[in-house]
Protein backbone atom coordinates (compact mmCIF):
# COMPACT_ATOMS: atom_id res chain seq x y z
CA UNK A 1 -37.54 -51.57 24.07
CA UNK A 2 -34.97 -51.69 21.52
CA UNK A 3 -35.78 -48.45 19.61
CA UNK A 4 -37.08 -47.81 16.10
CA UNK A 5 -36.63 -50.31 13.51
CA UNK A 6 -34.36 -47.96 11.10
CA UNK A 7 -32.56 -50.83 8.99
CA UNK A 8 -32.85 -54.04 7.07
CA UNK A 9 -30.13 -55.40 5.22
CA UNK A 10 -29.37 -58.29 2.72
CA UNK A 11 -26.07 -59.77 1.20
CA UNK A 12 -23.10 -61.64 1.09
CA UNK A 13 -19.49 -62.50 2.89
CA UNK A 14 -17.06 -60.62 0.16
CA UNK A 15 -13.30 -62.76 2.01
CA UNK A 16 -12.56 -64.10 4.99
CA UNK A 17 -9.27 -64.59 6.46
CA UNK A 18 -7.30 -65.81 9.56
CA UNK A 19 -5.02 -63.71 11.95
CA UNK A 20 -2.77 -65.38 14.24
CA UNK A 21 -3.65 -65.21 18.01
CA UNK A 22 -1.21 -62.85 20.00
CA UNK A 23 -0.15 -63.80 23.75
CA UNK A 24 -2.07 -67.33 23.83
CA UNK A 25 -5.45 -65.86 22.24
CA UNK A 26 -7.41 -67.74 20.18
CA UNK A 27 -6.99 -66.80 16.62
CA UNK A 28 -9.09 -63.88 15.39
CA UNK A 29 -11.03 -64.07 11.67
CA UNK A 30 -11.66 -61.37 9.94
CA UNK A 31 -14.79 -60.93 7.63
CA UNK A 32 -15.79 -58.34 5.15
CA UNK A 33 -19.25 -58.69 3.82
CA UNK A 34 -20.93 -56.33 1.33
CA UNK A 35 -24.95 -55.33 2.12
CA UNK A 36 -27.77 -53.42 0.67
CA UNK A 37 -30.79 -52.10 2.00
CA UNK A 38 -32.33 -49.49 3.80
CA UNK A 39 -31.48 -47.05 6.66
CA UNK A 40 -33.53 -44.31 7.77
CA UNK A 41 -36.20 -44.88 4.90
CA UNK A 42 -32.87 -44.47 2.20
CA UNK A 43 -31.36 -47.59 -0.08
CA UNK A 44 -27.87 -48.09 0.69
CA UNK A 45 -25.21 -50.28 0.20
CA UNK A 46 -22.85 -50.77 2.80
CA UNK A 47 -19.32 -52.43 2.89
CA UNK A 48 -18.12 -53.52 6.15
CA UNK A 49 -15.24 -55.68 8.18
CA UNK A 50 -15.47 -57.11 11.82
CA UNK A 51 -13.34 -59.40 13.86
CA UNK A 52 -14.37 -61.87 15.18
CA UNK A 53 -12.40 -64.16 18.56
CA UNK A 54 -13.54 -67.18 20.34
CA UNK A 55 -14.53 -66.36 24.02
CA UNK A 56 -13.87 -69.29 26.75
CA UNK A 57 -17.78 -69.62 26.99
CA UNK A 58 -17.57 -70.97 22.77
CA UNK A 59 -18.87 -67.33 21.26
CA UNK A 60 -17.49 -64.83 19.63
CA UNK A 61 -16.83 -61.47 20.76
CA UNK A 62 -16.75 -59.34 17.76
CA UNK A 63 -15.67 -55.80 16.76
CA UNK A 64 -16.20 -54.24 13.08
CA UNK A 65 -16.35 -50.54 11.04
CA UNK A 66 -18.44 -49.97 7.96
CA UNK A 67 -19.11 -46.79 5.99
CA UNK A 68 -22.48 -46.65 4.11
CA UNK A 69 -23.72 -45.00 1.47
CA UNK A 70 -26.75 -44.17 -0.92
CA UNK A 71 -27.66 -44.19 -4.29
CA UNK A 72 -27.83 -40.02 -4.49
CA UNK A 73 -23.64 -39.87 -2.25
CA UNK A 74 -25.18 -39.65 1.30
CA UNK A 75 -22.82 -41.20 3.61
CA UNK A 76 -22.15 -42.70 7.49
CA UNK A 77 -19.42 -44.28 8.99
CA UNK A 78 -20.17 -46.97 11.79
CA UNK A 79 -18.76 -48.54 14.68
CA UNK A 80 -19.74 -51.60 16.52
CA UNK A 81 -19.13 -54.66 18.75
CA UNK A 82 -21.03 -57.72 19.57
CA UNK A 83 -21.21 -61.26 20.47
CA UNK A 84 -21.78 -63.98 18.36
CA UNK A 85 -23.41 -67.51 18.74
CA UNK A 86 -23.16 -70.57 16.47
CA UNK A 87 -26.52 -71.84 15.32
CA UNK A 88 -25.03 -74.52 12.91
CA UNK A 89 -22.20 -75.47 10.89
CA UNK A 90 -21.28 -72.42 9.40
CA UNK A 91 -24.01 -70.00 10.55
CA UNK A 92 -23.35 -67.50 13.71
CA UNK A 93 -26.21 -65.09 14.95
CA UNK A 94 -25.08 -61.96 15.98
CA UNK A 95 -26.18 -59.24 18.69
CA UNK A 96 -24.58 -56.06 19.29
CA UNK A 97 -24.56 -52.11 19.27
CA UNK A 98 -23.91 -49.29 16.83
CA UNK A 99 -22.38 -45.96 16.58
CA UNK A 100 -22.59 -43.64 13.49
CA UNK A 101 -20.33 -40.38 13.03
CA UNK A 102 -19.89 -38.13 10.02
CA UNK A 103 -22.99 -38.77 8.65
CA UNK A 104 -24.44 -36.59 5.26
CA UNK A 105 -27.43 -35.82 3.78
CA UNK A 106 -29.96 -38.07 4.48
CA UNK A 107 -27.70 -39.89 6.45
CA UNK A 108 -26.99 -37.12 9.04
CA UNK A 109 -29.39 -37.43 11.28
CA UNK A 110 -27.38 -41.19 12.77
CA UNK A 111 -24.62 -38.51 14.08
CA UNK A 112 -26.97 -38.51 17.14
CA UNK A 113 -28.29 -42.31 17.32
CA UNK A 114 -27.07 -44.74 19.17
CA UNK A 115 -28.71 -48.85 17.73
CA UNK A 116 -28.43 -51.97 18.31
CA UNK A 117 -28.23 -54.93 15.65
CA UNK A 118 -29.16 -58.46 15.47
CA UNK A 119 -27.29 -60.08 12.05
CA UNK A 120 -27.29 -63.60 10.63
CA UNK A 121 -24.18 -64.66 9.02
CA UNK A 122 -23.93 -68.31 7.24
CA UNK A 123 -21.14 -69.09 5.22
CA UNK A 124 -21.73 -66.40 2.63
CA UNK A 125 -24.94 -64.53 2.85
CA UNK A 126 -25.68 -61.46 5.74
CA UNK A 127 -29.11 -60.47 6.61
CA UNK A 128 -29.89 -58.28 9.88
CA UNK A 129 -31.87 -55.23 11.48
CA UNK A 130 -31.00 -52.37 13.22
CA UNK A 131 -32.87 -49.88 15.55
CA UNK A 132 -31.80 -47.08 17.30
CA UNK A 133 -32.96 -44.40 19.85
CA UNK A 134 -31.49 -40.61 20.42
């Protein structure tokens, strides 16, 4: 069981960039994407930026940090890693887990929630879902 549904999200890739590879790594990209939706029952918006490196196995092994926040100031940070896997040109699904801290308002309540995520990422549009469990 993968928790309570808690999240949807929509939107797009806001840049992309490349970072050289360090000690005979692959080079890492970085994305930031820009979303809206709802967490916890509240609209949001939430800006975000992950990493992203090529694994010897052809995915990507990703780590990224968002902050989101509502329409009335209610705000979470997040935390979260994953792996990715190429479903076209262009398009990687992703699977991974969450952390929240410093969470307000309405918000609060992910200070104690640990989720999961599953996100689609083509070459400019985001959609996903997150659940989570105390």
């Amino acid at each position: 069981m993968l928790g309570d549904l808690i999240g949807e999200i929509q939107g797009h890739v806001t840049g992309r960039r490349v970072l050289g590879g360090e000690h005979g790594l692959a080079p890492t990209v970085e994305t930031s994407v820009q979303v809206e939706g709802q967490l916890l029952g509240v609209a949001g918006r939430d800006w975000a930026t992950y990493e992203a490196r090529m694994r010897a196995d052809g995915r990507l092994y990703g780590t990224g940090l968002g902050i989101t926040m509502t329409q009335s100031g209610d705000s979470v940070t997040w935390r979260g890693q994953g792996v990715g896997t190429f479903t076209g040109p262009g398009r990687v699904s992703w699977r991974g887990s969450l952390v929240w801290e410093g969470g307000t308002g309405a918000l609060a309540p992910l200070n104690e929630y640990a989720g999961v995520f599953e996100y689609e990422v083509d070459e400019d549009k985001v959609s996903g879902k997150v659940w989570a469990w105390k």
